[in-house]
N, C-alpha and C. Protein backbone atom coordinates (compact mmCIF):
# COMPACT_ATOMS: atom_id res chain seq x y z
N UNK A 1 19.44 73.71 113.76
CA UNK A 1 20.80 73.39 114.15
C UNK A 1 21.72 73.34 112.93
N UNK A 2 21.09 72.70 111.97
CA UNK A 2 22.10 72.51 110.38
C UNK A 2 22.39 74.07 110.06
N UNK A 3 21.53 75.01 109.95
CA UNK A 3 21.42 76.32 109.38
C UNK A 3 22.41 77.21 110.47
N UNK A 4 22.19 76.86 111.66
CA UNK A 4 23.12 77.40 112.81
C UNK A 4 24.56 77.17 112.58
N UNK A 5 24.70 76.07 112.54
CA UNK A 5 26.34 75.18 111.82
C UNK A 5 26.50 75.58 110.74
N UNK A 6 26.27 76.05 110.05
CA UNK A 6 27.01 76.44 108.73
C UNK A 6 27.00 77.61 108.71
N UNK A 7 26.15 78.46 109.14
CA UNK A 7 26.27 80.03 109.47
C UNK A 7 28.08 80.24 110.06
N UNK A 8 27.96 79.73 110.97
CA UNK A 8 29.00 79.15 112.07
C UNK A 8 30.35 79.09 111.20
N UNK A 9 30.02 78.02 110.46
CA UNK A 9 31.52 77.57 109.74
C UNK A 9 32.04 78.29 108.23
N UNK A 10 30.61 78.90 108.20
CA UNK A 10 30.87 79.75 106.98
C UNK A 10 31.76 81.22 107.38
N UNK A 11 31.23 81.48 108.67
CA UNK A 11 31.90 83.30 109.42
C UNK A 11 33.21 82.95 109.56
N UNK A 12 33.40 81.60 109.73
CA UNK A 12 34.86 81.49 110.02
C UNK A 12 35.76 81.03 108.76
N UNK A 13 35.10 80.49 107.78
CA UNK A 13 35.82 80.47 106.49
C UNK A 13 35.86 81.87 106.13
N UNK A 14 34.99 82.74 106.25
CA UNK A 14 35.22 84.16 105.64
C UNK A 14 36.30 84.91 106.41
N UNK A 15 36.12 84.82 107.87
CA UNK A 15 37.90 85.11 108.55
C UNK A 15 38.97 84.90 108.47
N UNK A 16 38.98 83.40 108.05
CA UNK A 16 40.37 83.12 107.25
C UNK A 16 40.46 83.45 106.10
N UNK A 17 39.78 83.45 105.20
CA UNK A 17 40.77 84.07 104.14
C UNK A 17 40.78 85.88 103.93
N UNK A 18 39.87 86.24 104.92
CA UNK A 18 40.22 88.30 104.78
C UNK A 18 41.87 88.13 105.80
N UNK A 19 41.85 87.03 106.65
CA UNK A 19 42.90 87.24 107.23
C UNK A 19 44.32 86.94 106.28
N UNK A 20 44.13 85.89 105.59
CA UNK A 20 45.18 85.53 104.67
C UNK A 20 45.28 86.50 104.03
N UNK A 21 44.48 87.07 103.31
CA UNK A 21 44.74 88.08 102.23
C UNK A 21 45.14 89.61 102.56
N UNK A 22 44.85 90.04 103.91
CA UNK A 22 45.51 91.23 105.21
C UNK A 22 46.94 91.18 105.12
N UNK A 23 47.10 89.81 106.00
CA UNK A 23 48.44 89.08 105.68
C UNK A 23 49.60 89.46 104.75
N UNK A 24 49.39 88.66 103.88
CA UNK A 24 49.67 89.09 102.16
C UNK A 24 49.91 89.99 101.85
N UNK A 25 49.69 91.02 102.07
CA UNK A 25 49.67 92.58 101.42
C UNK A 25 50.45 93.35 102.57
N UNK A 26 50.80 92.58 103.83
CA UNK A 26 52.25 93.20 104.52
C UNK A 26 53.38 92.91 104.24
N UNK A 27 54.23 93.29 104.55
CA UNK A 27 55.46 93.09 104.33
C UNK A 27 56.05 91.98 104.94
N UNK A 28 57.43 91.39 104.09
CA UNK A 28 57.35 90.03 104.22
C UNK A 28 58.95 90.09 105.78
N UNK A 29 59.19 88.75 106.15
CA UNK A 29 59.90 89.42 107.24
C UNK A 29 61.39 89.84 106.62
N UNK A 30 61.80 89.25 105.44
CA UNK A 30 62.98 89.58 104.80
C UNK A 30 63.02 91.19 104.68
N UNK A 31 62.44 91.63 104.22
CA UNK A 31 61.53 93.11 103.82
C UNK A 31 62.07 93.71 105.29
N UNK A 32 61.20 93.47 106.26
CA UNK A 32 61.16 93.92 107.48
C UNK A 32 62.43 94.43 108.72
N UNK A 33 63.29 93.08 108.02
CA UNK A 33 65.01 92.79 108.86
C UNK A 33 65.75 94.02 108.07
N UNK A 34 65.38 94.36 106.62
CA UNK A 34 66.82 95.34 106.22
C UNK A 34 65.99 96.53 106.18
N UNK A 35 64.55 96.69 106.55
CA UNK A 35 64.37 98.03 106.75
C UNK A 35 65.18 99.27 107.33
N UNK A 36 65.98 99.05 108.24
CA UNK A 36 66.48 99.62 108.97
C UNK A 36 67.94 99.38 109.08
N UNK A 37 68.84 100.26 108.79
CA UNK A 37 70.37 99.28 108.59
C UNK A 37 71.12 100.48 109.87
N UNK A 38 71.91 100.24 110.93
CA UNK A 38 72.89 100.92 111.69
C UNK A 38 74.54 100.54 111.22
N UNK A 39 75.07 101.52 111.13
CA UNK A 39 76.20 101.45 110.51
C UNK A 39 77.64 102.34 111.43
N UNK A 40 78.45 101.60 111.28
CA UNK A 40 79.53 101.92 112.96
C UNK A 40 80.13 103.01 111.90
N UNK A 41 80.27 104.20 112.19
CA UNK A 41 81.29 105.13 111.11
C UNK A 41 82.68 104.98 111.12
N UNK A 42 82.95 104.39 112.07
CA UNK A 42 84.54 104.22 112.72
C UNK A 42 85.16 103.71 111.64
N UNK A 43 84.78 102.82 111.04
CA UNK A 43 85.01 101.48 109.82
C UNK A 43 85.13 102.26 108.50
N UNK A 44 85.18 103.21 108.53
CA UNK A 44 85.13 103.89 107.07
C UNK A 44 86.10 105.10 107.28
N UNK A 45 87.28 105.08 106.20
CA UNK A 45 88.27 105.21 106.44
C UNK A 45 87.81 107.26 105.98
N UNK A 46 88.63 107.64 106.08
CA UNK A 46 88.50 109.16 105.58
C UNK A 46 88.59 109.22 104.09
N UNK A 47 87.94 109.87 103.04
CA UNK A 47 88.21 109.83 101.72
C UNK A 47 87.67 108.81 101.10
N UNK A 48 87.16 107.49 101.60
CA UNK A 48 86.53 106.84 101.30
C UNK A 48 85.31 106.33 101.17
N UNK A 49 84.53 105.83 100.50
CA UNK A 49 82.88 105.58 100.02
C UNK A 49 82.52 103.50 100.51
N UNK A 50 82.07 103.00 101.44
CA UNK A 50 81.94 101.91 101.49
C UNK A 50 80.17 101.95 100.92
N UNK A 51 80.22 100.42 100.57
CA UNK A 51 79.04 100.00 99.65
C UNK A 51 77.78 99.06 100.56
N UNK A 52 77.07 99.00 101.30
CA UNK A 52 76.18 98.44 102.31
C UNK A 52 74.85 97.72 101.28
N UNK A 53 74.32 97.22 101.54
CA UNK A 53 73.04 96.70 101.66
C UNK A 53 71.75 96.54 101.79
N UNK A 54 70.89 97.19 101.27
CA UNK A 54 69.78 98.00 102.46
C UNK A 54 68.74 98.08 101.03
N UNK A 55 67.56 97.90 102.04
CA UNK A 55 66.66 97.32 101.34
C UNK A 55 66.50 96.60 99.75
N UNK A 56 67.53 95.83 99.54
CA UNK A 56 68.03 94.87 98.16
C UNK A 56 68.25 96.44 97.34
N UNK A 57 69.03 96.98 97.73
CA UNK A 57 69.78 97.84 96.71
C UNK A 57 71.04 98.53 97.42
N UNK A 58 72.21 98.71 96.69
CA UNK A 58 73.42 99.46 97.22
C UNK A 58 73.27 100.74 97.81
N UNK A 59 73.82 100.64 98.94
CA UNK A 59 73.94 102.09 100.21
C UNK A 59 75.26 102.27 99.85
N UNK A 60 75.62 103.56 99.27
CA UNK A 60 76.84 104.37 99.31
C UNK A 60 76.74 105.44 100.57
N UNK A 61 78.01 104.97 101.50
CA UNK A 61 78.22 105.84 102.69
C UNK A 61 79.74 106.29 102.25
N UNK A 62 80.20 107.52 102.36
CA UNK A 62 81.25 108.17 102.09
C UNK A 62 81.73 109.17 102.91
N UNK A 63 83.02 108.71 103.63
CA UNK A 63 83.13 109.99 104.52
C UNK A 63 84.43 110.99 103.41
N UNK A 64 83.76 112.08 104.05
CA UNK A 64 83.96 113.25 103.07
C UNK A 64 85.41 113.94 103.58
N UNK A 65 86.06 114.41 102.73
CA UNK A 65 87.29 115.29 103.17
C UNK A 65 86.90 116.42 103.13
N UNK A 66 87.92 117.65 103.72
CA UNK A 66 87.33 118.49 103.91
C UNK A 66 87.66 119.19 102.67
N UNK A 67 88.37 118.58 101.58
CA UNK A 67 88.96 119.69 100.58
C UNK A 67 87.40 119.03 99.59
N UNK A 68 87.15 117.98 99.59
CA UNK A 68 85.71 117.38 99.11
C UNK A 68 84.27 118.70 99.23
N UNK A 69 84.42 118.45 100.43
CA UNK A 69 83.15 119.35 101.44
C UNK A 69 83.38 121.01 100.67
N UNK A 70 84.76 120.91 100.77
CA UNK A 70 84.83 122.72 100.22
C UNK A 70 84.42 123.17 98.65
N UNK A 71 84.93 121.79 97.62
CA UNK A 71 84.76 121.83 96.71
C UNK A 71 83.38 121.85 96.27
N UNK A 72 82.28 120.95 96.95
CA UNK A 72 80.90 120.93 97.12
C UNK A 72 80.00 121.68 97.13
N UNK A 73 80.40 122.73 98.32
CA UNK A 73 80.10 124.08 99.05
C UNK A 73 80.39 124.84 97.78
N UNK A 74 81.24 125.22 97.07
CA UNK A 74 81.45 125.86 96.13
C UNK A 74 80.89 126.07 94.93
N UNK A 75 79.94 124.90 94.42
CA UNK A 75 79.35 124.69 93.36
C UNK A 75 78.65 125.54 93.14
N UNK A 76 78.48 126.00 91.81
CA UNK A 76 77.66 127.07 91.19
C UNK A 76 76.33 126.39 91.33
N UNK A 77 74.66 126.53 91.94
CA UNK A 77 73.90 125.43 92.08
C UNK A 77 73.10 125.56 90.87
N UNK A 78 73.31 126.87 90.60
CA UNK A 78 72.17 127.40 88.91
C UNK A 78 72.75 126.70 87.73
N UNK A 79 73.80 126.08 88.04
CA UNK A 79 74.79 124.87 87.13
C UNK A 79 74.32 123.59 86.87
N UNK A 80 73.40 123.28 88.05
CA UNK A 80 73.27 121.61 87.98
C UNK A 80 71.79 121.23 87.33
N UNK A 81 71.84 120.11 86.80
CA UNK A 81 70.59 119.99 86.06
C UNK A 81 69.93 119.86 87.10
N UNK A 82 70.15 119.04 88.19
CA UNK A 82 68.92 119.22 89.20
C UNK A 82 69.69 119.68 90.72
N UNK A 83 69.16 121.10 90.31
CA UNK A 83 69.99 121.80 91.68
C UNK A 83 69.49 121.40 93.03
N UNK A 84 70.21 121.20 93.83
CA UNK A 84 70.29 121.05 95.53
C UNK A 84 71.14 121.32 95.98
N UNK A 85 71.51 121.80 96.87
CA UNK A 85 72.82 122.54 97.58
C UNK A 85 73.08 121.14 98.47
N UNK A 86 74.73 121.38 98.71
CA UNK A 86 75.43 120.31 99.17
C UNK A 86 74.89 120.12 101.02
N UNK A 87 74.20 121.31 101.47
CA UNK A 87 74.30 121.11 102.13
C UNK A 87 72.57 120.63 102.97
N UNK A 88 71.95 120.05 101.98
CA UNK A 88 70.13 119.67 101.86
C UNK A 88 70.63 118.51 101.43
N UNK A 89 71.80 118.19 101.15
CA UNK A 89 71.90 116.42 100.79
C UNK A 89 72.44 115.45 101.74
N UNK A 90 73.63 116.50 103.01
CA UNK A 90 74.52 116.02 103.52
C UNK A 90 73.78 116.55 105.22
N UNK A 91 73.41 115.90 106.23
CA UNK A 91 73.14 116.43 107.86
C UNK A 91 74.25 117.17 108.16
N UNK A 92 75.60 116.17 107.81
CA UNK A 92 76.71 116.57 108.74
C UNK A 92 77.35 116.22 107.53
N UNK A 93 78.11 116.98 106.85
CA UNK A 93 78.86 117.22 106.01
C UNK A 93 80.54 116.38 105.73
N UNK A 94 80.40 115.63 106.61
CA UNK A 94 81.26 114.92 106.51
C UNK A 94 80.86 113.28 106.17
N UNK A 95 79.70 113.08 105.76
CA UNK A 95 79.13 111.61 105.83
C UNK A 95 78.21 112.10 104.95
N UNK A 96 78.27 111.66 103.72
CA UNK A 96 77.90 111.63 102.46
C UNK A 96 76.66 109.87 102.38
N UNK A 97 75.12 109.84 102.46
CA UNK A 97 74.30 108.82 101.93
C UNK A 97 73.60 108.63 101.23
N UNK A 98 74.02 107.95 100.43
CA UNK A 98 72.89 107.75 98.61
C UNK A 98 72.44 106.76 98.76
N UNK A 99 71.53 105.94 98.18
CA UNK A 99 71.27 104.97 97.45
C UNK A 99 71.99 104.78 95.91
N UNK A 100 72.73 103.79 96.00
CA UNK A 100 73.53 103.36 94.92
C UNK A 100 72.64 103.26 93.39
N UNK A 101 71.96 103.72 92.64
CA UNK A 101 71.36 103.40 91.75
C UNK A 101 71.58 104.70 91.12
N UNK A 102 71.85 104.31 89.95
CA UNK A 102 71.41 105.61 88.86
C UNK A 102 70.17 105.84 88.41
N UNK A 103 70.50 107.19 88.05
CA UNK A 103 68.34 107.92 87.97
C UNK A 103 67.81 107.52 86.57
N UNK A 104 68.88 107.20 85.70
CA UNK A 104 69.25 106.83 84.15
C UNK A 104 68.64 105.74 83.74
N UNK A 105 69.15 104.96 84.26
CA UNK A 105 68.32 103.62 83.92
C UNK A 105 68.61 102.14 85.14
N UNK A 106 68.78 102.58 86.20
CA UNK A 106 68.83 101.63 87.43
C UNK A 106 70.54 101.06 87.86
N UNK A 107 71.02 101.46 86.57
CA UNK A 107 72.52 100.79 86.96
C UNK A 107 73.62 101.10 88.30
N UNK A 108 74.47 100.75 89.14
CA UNK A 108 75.09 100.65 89.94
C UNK A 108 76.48 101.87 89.54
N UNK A 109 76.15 102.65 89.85
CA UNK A 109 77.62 103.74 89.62
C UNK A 109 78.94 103.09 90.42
N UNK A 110 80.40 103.47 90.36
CA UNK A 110 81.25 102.75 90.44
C UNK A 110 82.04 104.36 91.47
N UNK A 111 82.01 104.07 92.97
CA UNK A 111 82.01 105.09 93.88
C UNK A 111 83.78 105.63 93.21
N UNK A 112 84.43 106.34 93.68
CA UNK A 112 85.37 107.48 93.72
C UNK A 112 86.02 107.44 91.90
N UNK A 113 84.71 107.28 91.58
CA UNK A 113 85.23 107.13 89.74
C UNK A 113 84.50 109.07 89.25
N UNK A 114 84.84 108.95 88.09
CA UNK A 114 83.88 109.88 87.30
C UNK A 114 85.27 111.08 87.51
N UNK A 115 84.69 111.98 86.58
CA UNK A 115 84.88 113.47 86.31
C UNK A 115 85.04 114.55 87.36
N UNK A 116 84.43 114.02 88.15
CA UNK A 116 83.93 114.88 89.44
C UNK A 116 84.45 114.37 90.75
N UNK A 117 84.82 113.26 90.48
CA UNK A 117 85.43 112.80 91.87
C UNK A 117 84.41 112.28 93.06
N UNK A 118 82.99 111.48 92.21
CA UNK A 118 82.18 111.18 93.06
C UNK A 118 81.84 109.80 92.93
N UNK A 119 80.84 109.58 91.73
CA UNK A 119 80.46 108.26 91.45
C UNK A 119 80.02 108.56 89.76
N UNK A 120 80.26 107.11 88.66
CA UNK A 120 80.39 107.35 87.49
C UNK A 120 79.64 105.92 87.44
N UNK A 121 78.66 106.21 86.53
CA UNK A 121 77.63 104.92 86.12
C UNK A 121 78.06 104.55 84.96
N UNK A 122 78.90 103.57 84.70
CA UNK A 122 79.53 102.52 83.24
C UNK A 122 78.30 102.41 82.33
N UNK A 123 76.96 102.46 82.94
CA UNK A 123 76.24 102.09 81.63
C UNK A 123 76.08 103.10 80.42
N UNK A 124 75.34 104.45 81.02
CA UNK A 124 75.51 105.26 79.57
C UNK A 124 76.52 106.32 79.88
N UNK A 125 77.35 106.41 81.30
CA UNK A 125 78.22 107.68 81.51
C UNK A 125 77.81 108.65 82.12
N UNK A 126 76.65 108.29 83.59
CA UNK A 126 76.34 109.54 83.80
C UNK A 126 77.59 109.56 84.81
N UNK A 127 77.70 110.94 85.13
CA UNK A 127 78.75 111.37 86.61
C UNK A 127 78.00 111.93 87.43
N UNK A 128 78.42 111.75 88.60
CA UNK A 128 77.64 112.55 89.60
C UNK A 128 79.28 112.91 90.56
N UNK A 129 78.93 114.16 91.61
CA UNK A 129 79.71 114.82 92.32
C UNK A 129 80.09 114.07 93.62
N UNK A 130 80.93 114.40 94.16
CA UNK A 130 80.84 113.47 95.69
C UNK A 130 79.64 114.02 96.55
N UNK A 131 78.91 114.84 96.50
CA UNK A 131 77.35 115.17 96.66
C UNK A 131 76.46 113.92 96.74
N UNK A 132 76.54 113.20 95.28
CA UNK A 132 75.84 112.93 94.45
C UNK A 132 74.87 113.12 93.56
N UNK A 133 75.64 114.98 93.49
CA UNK A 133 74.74 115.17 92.48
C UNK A 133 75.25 115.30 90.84
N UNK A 134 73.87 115.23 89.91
CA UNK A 134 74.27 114.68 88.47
C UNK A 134 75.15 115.73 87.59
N UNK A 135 76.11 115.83 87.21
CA UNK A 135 76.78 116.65 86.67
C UNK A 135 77.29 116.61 85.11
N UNK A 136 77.30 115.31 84.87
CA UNK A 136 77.20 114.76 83.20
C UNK A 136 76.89 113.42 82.77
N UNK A 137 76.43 113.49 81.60
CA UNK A 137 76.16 112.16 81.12
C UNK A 137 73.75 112.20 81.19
N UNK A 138 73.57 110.90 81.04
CA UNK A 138 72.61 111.43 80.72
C UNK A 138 70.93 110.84 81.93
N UNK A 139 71.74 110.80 83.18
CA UNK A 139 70.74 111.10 83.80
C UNK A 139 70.35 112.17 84.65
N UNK A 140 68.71 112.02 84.73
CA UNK A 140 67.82 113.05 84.87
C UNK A 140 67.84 113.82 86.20
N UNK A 141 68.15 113.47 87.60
CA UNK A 141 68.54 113.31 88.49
C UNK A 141 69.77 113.13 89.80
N UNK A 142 69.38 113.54 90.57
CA UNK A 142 70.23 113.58 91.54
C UNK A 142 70.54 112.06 91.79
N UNK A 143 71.45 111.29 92.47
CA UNK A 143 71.47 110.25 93.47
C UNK A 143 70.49 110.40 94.64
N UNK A 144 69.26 109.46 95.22
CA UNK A 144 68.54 109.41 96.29
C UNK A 144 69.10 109.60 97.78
N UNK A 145 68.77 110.53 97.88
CA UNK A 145 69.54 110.85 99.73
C UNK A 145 68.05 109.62 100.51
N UNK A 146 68.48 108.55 100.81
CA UNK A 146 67.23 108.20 101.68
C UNK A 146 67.00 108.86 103.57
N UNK A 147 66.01 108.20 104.12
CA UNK A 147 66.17 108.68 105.57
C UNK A 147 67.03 108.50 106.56
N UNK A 148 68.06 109.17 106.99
CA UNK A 148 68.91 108.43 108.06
C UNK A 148 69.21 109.75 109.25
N UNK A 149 69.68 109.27 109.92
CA UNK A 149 70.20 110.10 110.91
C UNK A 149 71.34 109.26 112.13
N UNK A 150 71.65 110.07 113.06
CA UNK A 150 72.69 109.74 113.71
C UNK A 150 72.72 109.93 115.02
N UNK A 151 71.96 108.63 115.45
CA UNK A 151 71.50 108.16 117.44
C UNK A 151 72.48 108.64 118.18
N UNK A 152 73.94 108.33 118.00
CA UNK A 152 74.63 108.68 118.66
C UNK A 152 76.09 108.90 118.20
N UNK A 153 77.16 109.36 118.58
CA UNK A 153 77.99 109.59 118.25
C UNK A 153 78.95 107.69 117.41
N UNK A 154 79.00 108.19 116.03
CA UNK A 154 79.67 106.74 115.63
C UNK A 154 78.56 106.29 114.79
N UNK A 155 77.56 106.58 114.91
CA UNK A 155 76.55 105.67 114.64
C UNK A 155 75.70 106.30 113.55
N UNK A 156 75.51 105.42 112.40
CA UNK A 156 74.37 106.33 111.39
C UNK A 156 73.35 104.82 111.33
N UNK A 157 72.16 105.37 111.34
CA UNK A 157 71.32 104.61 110.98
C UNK A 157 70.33 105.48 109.68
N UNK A 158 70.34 104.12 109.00
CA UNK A 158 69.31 104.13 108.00
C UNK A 158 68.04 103.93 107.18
N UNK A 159 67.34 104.59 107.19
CA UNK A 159 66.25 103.78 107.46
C UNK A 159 64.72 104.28 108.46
């Protein structure tokens, strides 16, 4: 009976802690709530870049003009240090989504600034295009297009 009982209480000390430690190594629920961000497009004026939230780093959403979009379209792509065409960055060409971070060294670019008329990172000067792609200064990279798409009319989700 002693050897039975501790068999017993030992299987179940070993369940709790593979379970604690399972646990642990998921994601926490903070994590979980900004996985996914929906965003009303209505609220964002034409010509303009609003700044969101999403997964503890800045979401640049920018709706695009069309003299923007043309200028974009136009780019020489054998020009850019890291070529992508405007139109592998953008679904719908009028709604421009990055992740706010520079490829340089993590810093926060400062939206309808720069050379280019896109976004300009204060720390060492990179520029990027209203694309977001890198056009001077000294990072290595594009701006991150993350996953999003658009449920329904108005509506971008991210994530």
């Amino acid at each position: 009976m002693v050897v039975g009982g501790g068999v017993v209480t030992g299987l179940y000390t070993a369940k709790s802690i593979v379970t604690q430690f399972v646990s642990s190594m998921s994601a926490s629920a903070d994590v979980l709530a900004l996985a996914k961000i929906e965003i009303k497009l209505g609220d964002i004026p034409e010509g303009k870049s609003i700044t969101f939230k999403w997964r503890g780093k800045p979401l640049f959403v920018k709706h695009r003009t069309d003299e923007e979009i043309e200028t974009e379209l136009n780019v020489d792509i054998g020009s850019l240090r890291d070529p992508e065409a405007d139109s592998a960055r953008c679904e719908n060409p009028k709604w421009l989504v990055v992740v706010g971070v520079c490829t340089h060294l993590g810093c926060v670019p400062i939206a309808d600034a720069g050379d280019f008329g896109g976004y300009y990172c204060p720390c060492h000067g990179s520029h990027y295009d209203s694309s977001g792609r890198i056009r001077k200064g000294p990072a290595p990279l594009n701006l991150e297009v993350p996953a999003y798409s658009f449920p329904e009319e108005g509506v971008l989700l991210v994530g």
